[in-house]
Protein backbone atom coordinates (compact mmCIF):
# COMPACT_ATOMS: atom_id res chain seq x y z
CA UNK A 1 -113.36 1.16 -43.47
CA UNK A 2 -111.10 1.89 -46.16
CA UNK A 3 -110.71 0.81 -49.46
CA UNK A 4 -107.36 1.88 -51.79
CA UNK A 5 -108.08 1.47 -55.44
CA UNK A 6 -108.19 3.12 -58.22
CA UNK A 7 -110.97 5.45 -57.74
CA UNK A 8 -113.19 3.24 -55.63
CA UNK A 9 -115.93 5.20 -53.49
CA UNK A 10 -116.74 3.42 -50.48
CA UNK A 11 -119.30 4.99 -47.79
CA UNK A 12 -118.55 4.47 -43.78
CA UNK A 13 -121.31 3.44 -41.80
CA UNK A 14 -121.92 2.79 -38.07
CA UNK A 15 -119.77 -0.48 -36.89
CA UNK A 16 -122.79 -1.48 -35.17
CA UNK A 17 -125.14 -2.25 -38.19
CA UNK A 18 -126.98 -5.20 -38.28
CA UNK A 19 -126.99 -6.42 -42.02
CA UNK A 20 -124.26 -5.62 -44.01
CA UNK A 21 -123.97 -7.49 -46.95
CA UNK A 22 -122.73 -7.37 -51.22
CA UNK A 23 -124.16 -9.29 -53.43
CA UNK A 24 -126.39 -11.08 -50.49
CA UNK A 25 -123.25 -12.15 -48.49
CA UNK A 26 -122.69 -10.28 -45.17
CA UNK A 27 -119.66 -8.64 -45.26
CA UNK A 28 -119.36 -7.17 -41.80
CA UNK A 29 -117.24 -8.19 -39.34
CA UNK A 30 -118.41 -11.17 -38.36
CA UNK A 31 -120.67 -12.07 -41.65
CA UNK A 32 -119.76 -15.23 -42.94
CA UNK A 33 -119.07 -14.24 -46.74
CA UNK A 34 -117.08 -11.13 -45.11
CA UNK A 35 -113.59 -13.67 -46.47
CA UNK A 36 -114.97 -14.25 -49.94
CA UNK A 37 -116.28 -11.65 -50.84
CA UNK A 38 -113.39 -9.19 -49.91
CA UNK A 39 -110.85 -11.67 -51.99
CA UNK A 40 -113.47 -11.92 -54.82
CA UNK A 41 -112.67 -8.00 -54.85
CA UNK A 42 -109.10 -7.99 -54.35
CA UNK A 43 -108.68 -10.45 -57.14
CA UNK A 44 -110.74 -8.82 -59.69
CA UNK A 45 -109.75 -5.13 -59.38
CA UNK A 46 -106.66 -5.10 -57.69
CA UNK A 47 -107.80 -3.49 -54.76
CA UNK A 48 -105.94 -3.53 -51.36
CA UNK A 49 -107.64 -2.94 -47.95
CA UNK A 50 -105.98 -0.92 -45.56
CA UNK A 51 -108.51 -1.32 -42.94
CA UNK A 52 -111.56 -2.90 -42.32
CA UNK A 53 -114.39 -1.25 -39.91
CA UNK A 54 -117.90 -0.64 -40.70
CA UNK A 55 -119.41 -2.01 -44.13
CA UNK A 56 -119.38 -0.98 -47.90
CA UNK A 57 -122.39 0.20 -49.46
CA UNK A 58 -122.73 -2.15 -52.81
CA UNK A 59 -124.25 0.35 -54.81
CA UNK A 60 -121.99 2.83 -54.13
CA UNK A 61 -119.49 0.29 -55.13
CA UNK A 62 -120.94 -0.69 -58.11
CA UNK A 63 -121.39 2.88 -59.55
CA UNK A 64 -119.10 5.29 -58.09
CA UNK A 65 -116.07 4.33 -59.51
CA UNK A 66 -115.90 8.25 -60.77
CA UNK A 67 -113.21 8.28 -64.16
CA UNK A 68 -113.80 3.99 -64.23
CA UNK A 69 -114.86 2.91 -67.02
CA UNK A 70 -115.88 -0.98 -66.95
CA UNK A 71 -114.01 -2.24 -69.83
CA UNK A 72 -114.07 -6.13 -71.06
CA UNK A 73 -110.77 -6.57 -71.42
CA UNK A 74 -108.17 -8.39 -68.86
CA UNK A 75 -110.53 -10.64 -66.18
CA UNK A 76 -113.10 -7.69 -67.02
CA UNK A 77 -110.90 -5.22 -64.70
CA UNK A 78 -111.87 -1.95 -64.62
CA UNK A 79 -110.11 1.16 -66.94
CA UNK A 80 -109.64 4.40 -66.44
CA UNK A 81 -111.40 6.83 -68.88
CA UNK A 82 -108.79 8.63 -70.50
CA UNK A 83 -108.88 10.94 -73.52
CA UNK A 84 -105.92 11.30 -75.82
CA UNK A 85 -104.63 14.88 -77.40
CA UNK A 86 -106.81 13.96 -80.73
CA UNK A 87 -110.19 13.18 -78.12
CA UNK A 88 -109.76 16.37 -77.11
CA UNK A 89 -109.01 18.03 -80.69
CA UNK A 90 -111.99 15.69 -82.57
CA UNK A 91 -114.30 17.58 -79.78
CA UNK A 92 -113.74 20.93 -80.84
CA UNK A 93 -114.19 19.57 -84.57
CA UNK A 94 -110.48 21.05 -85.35
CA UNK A 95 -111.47 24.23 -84.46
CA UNK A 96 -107.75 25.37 -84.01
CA UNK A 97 -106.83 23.92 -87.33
CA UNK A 98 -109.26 25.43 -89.73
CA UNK A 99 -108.33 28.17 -92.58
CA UNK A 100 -104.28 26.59 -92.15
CA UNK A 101 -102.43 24.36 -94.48
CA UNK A 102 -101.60 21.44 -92.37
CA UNK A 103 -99.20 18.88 -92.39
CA UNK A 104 -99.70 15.75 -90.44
CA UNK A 105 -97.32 13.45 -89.16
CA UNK A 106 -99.16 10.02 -88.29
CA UNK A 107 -99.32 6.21 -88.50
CA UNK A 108 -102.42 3.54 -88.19
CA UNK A 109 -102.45 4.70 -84.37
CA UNK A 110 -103.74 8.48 -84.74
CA UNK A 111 -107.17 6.81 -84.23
CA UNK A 112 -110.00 8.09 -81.67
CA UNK A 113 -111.90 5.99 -79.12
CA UNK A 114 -113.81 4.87 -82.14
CA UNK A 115 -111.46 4.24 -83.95
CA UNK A 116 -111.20 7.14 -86.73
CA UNK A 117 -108.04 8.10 -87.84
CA UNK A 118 -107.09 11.95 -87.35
CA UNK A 119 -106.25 11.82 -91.53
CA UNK A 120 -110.01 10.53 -92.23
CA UNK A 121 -111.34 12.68 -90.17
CA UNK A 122 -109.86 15.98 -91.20
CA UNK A 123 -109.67 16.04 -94.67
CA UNK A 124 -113.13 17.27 -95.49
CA UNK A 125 -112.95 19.85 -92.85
CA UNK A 126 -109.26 21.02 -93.00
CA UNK A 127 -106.19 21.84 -95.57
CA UNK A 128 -104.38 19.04 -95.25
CA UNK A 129 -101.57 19.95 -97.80
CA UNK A 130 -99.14 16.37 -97.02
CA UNK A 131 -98.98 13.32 -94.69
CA UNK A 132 -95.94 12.11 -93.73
CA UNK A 133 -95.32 8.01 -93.14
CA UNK A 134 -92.63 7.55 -90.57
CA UNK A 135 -90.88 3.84 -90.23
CA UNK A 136 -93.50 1.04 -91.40
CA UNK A 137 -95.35 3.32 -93.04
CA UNK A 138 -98.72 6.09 -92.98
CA UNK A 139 -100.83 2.82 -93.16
CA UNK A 140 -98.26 0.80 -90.94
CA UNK A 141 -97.67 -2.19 -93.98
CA UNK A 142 -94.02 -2.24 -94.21
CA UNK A 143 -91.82 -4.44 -91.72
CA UNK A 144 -88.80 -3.31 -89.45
CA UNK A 145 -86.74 -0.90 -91.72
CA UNK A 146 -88.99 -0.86 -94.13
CA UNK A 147 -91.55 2.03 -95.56
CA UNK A 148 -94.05 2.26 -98.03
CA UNK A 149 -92.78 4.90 -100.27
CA UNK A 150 -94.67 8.21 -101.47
CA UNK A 151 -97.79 7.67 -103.14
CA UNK A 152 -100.95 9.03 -103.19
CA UNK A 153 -103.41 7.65 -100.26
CA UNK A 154 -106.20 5.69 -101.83
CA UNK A 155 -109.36 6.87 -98.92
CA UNK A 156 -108.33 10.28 -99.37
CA UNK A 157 -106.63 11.32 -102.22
CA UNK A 158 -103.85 13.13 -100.24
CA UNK A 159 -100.13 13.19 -101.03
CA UNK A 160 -97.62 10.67 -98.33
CA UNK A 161 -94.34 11.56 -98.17
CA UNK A 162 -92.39 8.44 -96.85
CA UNK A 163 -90.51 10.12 -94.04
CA UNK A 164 -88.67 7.06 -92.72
CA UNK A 165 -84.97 8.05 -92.25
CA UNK A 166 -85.51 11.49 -93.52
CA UNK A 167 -82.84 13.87 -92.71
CA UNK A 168 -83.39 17.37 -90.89
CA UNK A 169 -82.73 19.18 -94.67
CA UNK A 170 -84.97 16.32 -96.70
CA UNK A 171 -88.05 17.12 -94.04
CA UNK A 172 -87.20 20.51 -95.10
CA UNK A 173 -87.60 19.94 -98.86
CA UNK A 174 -91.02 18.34 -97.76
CA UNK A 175 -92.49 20.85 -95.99
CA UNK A 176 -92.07 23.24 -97.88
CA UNK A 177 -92.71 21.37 -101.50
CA UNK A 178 -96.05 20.55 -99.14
CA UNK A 179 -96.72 24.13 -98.58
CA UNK A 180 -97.26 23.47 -94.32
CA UNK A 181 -97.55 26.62 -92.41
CA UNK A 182 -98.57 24.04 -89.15
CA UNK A 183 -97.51 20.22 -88.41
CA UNK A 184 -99.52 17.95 -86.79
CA UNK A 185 -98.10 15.02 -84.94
CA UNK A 186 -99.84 11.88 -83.31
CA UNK A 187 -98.14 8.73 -82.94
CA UNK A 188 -98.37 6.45 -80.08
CA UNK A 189 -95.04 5.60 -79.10
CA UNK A 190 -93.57 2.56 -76.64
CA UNK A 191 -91.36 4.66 -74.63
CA UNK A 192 -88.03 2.73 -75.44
CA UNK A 193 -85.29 5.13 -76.84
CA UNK A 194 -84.25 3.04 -79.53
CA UNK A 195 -88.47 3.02 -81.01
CA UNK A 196 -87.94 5.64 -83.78
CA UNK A 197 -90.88 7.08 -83.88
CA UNK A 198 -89.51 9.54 -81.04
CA UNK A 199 -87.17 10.35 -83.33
CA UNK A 200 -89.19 11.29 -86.57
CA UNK A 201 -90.68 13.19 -84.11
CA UNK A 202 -87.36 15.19 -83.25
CA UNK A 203 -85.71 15.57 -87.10
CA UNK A 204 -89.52 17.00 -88.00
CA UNK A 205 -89.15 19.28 -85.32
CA UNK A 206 -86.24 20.98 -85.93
CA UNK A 207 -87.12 21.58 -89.21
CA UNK A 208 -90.25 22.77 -88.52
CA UNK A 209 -87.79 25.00 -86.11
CA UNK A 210 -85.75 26.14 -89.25
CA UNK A 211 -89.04 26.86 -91.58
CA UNK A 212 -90.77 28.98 -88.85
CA UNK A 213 -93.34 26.51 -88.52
CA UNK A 214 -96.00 25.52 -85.63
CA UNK A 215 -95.51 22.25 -83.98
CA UNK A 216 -98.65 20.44 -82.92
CA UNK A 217 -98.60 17.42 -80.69
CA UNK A 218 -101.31 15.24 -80.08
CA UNK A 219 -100.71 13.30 -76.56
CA UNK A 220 -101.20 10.33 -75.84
CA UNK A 221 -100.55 8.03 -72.59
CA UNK A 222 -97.11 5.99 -72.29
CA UNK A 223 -98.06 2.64 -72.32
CA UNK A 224 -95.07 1.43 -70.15
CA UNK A 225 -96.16 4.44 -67.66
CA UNK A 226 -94.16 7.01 -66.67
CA UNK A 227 -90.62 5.96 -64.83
CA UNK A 228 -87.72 6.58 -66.29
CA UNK A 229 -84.92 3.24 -66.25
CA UNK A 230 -81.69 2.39 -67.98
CA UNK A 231 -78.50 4.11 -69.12
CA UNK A 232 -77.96 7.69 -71.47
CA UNK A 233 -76.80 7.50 -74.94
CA UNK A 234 -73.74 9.00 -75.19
CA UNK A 235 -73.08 11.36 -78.01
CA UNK A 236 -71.04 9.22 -80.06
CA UNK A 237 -73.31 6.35 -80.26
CA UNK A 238 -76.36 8.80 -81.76
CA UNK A 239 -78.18 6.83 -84.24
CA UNK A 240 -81.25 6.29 -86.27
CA UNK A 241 -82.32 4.38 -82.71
CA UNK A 242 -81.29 7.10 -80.77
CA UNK A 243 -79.94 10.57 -81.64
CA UNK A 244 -80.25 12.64 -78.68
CA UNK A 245 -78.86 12.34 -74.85
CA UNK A 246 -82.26 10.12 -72.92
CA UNK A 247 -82.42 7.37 -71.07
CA UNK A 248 -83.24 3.88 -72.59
CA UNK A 249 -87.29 4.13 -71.20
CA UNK A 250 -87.47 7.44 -70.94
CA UNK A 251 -91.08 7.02 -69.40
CA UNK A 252 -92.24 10.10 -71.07
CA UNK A 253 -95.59 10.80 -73.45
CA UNK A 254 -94.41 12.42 -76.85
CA UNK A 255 -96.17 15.56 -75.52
CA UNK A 256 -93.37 16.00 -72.69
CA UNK A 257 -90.54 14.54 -75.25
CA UNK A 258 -91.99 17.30 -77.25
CA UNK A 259 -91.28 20.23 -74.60
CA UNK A 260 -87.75 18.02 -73.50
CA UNK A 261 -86.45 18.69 -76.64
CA UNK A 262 -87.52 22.20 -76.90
CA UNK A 263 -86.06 23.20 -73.71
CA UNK A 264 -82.78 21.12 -73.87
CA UNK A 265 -81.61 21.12 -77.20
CA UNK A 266 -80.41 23.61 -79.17
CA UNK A 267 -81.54 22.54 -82.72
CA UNK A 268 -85.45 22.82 -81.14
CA UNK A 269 -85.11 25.69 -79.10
CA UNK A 270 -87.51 28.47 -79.86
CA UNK A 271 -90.14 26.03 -81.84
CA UNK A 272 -93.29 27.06 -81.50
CA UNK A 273 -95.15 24.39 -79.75
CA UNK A 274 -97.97 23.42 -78.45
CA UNK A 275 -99.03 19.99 -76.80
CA UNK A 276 -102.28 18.74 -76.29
CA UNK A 277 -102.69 16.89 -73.25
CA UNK A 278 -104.23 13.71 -72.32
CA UNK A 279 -106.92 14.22 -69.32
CA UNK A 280 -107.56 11.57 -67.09
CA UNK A 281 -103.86 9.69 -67.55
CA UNK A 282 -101.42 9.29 -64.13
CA UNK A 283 -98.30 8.22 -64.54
CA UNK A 284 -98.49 5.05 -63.23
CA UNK A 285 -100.84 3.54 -65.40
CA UNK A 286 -100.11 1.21 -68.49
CA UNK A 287 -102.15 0.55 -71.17
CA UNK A 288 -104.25 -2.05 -69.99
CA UNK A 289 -105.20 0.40 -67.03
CA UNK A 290 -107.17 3.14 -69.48
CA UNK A 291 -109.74 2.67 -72.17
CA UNK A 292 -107.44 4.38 -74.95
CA UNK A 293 -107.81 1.77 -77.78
CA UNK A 294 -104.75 -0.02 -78.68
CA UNK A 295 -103.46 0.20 -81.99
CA UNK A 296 -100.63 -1.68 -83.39
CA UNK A 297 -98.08 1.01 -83.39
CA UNK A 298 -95.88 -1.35 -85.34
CA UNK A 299 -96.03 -4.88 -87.44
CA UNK A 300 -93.71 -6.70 -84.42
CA UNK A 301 -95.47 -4.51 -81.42
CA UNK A 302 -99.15 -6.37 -81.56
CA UNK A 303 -100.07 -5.53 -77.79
CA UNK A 304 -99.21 -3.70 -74.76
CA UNK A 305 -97.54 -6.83 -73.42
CA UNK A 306 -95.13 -6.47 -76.06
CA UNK A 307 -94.71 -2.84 -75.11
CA UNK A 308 -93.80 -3.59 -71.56
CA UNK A 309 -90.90 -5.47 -72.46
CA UNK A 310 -89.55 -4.17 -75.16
CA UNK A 311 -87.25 -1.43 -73.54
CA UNK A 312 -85.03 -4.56 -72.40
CA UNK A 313 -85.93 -7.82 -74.68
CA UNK A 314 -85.54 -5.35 -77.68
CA UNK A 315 -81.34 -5.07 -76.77
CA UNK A 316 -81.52 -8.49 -78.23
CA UNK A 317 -81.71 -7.06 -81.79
CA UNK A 318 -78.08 -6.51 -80.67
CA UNK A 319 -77.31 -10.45 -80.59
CA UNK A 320 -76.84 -13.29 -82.32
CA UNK A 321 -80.60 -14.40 -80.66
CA UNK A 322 -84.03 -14.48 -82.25
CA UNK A 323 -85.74 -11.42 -80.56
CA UNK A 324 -89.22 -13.29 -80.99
CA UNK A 325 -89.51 -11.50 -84.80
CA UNK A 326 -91.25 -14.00 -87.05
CA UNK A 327 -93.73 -15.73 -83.88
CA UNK A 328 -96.93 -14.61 -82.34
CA UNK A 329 -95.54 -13.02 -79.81
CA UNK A 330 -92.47 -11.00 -80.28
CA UNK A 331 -90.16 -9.76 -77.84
CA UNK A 332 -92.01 -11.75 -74.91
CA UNK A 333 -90.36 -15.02 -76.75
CA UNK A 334 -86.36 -14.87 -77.14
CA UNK A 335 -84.14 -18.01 -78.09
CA UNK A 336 -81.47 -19.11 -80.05
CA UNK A 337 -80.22 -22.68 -81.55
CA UNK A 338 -77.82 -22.78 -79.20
CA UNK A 339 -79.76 -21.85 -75.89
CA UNK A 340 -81.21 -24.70 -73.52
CA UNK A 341 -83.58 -25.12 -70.65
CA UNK A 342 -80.84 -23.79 -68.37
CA UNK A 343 -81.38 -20.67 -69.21
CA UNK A 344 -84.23 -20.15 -67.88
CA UNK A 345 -83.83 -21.82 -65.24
CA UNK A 346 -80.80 -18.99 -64.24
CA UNK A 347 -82.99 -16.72 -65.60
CA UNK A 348 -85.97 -17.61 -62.71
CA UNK A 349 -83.14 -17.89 -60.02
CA UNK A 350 -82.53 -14.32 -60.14
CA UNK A 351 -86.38 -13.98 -58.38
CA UNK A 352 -86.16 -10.50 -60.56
CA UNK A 353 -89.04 -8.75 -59.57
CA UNK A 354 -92.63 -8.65 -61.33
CA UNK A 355 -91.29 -11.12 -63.93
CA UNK A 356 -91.71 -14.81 -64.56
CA UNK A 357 -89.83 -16.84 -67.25
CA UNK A 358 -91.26 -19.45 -68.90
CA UNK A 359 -89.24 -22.38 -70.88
CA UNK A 360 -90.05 -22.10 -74.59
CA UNK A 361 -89.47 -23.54 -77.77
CA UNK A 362 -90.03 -21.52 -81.60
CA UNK A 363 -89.56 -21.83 -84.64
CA UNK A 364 -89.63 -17.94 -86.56
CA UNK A 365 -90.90 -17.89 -89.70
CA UNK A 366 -88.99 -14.59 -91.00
CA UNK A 367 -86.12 -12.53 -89.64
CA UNK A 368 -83.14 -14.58 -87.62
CA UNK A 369 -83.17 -18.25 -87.73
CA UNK A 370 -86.32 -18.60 -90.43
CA UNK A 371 -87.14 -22.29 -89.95
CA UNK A 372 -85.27 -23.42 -87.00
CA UNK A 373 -86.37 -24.40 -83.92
CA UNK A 374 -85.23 -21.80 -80.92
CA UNK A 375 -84.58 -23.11 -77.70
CA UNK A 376 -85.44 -19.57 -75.18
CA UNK A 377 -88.04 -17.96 -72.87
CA UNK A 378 -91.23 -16.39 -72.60
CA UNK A 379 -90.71 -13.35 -70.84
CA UNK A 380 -94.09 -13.19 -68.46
CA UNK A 381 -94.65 -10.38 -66.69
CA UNK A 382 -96.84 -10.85 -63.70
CA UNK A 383 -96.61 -7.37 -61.77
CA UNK A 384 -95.76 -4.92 -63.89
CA UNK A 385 -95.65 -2.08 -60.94
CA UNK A 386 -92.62 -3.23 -60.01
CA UNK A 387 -91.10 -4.90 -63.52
CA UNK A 388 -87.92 -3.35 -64.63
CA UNK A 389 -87.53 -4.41 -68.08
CA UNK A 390 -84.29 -2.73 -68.94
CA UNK A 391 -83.00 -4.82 -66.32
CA UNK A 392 -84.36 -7.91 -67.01
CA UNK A 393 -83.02 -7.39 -70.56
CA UNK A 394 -79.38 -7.52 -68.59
CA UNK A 395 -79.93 -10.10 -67.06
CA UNK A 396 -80.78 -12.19 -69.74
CA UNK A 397 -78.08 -10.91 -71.39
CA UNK A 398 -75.77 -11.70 -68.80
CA UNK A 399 -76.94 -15.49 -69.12
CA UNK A 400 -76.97 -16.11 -72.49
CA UNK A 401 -73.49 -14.67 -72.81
CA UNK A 402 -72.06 -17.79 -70.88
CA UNK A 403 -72.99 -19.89 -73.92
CA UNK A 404 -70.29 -20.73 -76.12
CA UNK A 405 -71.96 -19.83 -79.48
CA UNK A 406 -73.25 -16.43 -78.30
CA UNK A 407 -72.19 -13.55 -80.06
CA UNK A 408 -73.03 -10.04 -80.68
CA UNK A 409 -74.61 -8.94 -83.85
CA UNK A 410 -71.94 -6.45 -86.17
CA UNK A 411 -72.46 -4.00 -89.27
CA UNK A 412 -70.49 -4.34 -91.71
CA UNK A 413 -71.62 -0.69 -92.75
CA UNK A 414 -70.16 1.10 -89.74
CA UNK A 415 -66.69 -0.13 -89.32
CA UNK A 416 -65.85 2.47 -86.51
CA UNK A 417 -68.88 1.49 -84.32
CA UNK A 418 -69.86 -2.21 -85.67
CA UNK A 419 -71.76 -3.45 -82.65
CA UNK A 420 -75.72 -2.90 -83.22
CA UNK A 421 -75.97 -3.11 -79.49
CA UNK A 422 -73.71 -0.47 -78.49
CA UNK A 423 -76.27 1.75 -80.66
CA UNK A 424 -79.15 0.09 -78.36
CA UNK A 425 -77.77 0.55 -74.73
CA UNK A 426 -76.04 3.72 -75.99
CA UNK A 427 -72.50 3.10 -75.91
CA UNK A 428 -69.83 0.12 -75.23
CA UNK A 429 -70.58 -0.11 -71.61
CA UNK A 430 -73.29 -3.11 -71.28
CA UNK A 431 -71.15 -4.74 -73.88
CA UNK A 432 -68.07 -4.59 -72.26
CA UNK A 433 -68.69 -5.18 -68.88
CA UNK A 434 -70.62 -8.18 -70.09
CA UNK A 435 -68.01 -9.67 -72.21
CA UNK A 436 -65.88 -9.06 -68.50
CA UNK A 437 -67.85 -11.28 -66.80
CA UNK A 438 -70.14 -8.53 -64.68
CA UNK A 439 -72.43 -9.54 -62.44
CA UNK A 440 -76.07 -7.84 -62.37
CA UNK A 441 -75.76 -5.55 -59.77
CA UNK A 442 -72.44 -3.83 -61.14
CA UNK A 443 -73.82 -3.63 -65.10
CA UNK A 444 -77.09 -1.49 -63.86
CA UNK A 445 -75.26 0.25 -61.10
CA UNK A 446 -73.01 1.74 -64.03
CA UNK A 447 -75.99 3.41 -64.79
CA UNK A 448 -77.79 4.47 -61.63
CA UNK A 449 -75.73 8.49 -61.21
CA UNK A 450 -76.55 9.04 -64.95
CA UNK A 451 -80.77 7.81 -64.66
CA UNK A 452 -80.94 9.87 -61.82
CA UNK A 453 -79.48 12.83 -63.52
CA UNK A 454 -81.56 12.45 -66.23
CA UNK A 455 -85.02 11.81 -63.71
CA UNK A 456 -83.61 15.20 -62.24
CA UNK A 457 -83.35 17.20 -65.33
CA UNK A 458 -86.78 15.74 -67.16
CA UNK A 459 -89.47 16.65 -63.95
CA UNK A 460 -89.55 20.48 -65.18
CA UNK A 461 -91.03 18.98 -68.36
CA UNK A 462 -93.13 16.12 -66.86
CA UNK A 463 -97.47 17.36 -67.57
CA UNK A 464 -99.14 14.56 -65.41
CA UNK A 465 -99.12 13.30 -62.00
C-alpha cells in the first residue's frame, strides 16, 4: 500500500498476512476496523490514500514520521520540524558575528524555538552598537502607525532607534551615528505587500547599500506559504504600504525578498548580502504545518489565521468597513453599520474555494465604529491549500459595494492620490472596475498577465522547494 502524507513511512508487506492490525483493529483488507481506523487517520493528519494493498506496520507509523515533530497544537496534528535563519545562527553561538559592531533590525518575533530573542541573546557575546524598532515598535507596544520612540532598552541597556517611516537618508544618519559595520535583520513577516515590515526591510537595505555595509538576513518560513496571488503596484501608487513593483502576496520569505531586491532593483544592487536559510520549510506549508513558534508579529495580527487572510480582508482598511480592528479576532471579522445578513449570504453563494463565511455581529472597541454594533462576516477558512485570499477580499468587496452607504476611505493628506485603497491593491484598477459594476471573474482576470509575469521573474530568487 501507499500512504501520501507529509513524511509518513509506511512498510509493504505480503497481501497474504494473516493479522494485520493498528491499535488492535485489523486493518487488512477484509479486517473489520480496516474503515475506522483508516478515517481515524485521514481525519487526524490529513493523510490521503492512494492505494490500499498489504498492511501498515503501526510502529513504523508511530515513529517514522522522519522531520515530524508531534506538536499539541490544531486536533494534535503533526508539524514539521523546521529551523529558522536565527536556529541556525544561535547554534553556532554567533560565530559569524563576533569581533563586528552590529546593528540589528528586529521586533518581539526574532525569538528561537524557546523563545529567546536574537537581542537577549547576543548582547553579552556580541557588539551590538544599535537596535532598530520598525512599525509597532522593538518590543511590538505601539498600535497600527504607531512606534515607541528611541529610548534606551530596559533588559539590555542598548540604544533603539525608532525606525518606523524612516527614510533611505535618516537610516543613514542611524547607522552611522550607531557605528554598524554589519546589519542584522529578523522579522517574521505575513507576506502581504502592503505589511511594512518588508519594507523597513528594503529602505535599511539600500542604505546599508550606500554605507558599504553587510546585510544579514535571518529567514524565516512564510506563514501564508509560498504562492504568489494578486495584482503589481504600479509605480505611481508606491507608498509606505508598498514602494516597490510585487505582487499583493508575494509568497516569498524575507530571505528571497532579500535577494529580489538585490537582483531587481537598482537602489540594492551590489549589497552585500547574505541570507540564512530556513532548513526543513517547503513551500507549501503554513504556519500551523511547522513547529516555528508563533509570535505576534503585530498588535492586530494575534495568529496565523489572521495571517492567512490578511492579503485580501486587509484591502478593507481601504473602506468605509470595520476591518475587525478593535475585536478578538481581526481581519477574520469584517462589518459595517450598514451591512446585513445578505451579505453573507452572497458572500457563501460564490462557493469560493477553501473558504466559509460565517454571519457575524461586533461591536469594536477602538479604531472604526468604537461602540457600534457591526453587522459582517467571519471569514473561515476551511482548506487553506486551495484559499485565495486576495480574491476573496474582491469578492467581498464586490458585495459590499452594492450597499448604498458604502464608500471608500480618502486622505485628506494626499489630494492627488486620496483613495487609501488604491495604495493597497496598487493602483485605481480594483477601485474602478468595482465602482463599474465588475463581476469577479473580470476584476482578478485584470490581474492574471501581470501575477504571472511577476511568478516568472521571482523563481530565479525562490531558496526552497
Amino acid at each position: 500500500m501507499a500512504l501520501v502524507s507529509a513524511g509518513w513511512q509506511l512498510n509493504r508487506r505480503a497481501a497474504g498476512a494473516r493479522r494485520p492490525d493498528l491499535f488492535g483493529l485489523r486493518v487488512g483488507r477484509g479486517g473489520p476496523g480496516c474503515k475506522v481506523i483508516w478515517k481515524i487517520i485521514f481525519l487526524t493528519y490529513g493523510a490521503c490514500v492512494t492505494s490500499f494493498q498489504g498492511m501498515v506496520d503501526r510502529r513504523t507509523l508511530l515513529t517514522g514520521a522522519g522531520g515530524m515533530a508531534m506538536g499539541g497544537g490544531e486536533h494534535d496534528r503533526p508539524k514539521w520540524k523546521v529551523e529558522t535563519g536565527l536556529d541556525r545562527l544561535v547554534a553556532t553561538n554567533f560565530a559569524a558575528l563576533r569581533g563586528r559592531r552590529v546593528g540589528v533590525i528586529s521586533n518581539p518575533t526574532g525569538v528561537d524555538r524557546q523563545y529567546r530573542h536574537l537581542v537577549d541573546l547576543m548582547h553579552h557575546n556580541v557588539d551590538i552598537t544599535g537596535v532598530f524598532g520598525p512599525e509597532h515598535g522593538f518590543r511590538g507596544s505601539a498600535q497600527a502607525g504607531g512606534s515607541e520612540g528611541t529610548g534606551i532598552d530596559a533588559r539590555t541597556g542598548l540604544t533603539v532607534y525608532d525606525a518606523y517611516g524612516a527614510s533611505q537618508a535618516k537610516w543613514q544618519e542611524m547607522f552611522t551615528r550607531a557605528d554598524i559595520e554589519l546589519v542584522v535583520f529578523d522579522i517574521q513577516d505575513v507576506g502581504a505587500r502592503f505589511y511594512t515590515y518588508i519594507w523597513t526591510m528594503f529602505d535599511s537595505m539600500v542604505a546599508a547599500n550606500a554605507l558599504g555595509l553587510k546585510y544579514v538576513v535571518l529567514d524565516r518560513p512564510n506563514p501564508t506559504g509560498g504562492r504568489a496571488r494578486g495584482p503589481v503596484l504600479q509605480t505611481a501608487f508606491a507608498s509606505g504600504v508598498g514602494k516597490k513593483e510585487i505582487v499583493q502576496q508575494h509568497g516569498m520569505t524575507v530571505g528571497e525578498l532579500a535577494r529580489f531586491y538585490r537582483g531587481e532593483f537598482a537602489e540594492t544592487s551590489g549589497i552585500e548580502l547574505e541570507v540564512v536559510n530556513c532548513r526543513g520549510w517547503r513551500r507549501g506549508m503554513i504556519a500551523r504545518d511547522t513547529d516555528v513558534p508563533w509570535v505576534m508579529p503585530s498588535p492586530n495580527m494575534p495568529t496565523p489565521d489572521t495571517a492567512l487572510v490578511y492579503p485580501g480582508t486587509g484591502m478593507f482598511e481601504g473602506t468605509f468597513a470595520s476591518e475587525g480592528r478593535g475585536t478578538t479576532r481581526p481581519f477574520e471579522l469584517v462589518g459595517a453599520p450598514g451591512l446585513d445578513h445578505h451579505w453573507c449570504d452572497r458572500l457563501n453563494a460564490y462557493r469560493l474555494e477553501g473558504i466559509e463565511f460565517r454571519e457575524a455581529y461586533f461591536t469594536p472597541t477602538f479604531n472604526k465604529h468604537t461602540g457600534v454594533l457591526c453587522a459582517g462576516v467571519e471569514v473561515k477558512v476551511v482548506d487553506p491549500a486551495h484559499f485565495d485570499a486576495v480574491k476573496t477580499g474582491a469578492a467581498m468587496l464586490i458585495e459590499a459595494r452594492r450597499y448604498p452607504g458604502f464608500t471608500w476611505r480618502q486622505d485628506s493628506w494626499d489630494p492627488v492620490r486620496p483613495h487609501w485603497i488604491d495604495k493597497l491593491t496598487g493602483s485605481t484598477r480594483l477601485r474602478t472596475m468595482i465602482d463599474a459594476g465588475a463581476g469577479l471573474a473580470d476584476v482578478t482576470g485584470a490581474w492574471a498577465d501581470e501575477l504571472a509575469a511577476f511568478d516568472a521573474r521571482r523563481r530565479r530568487y525562490l531558496q526552497y522547494q
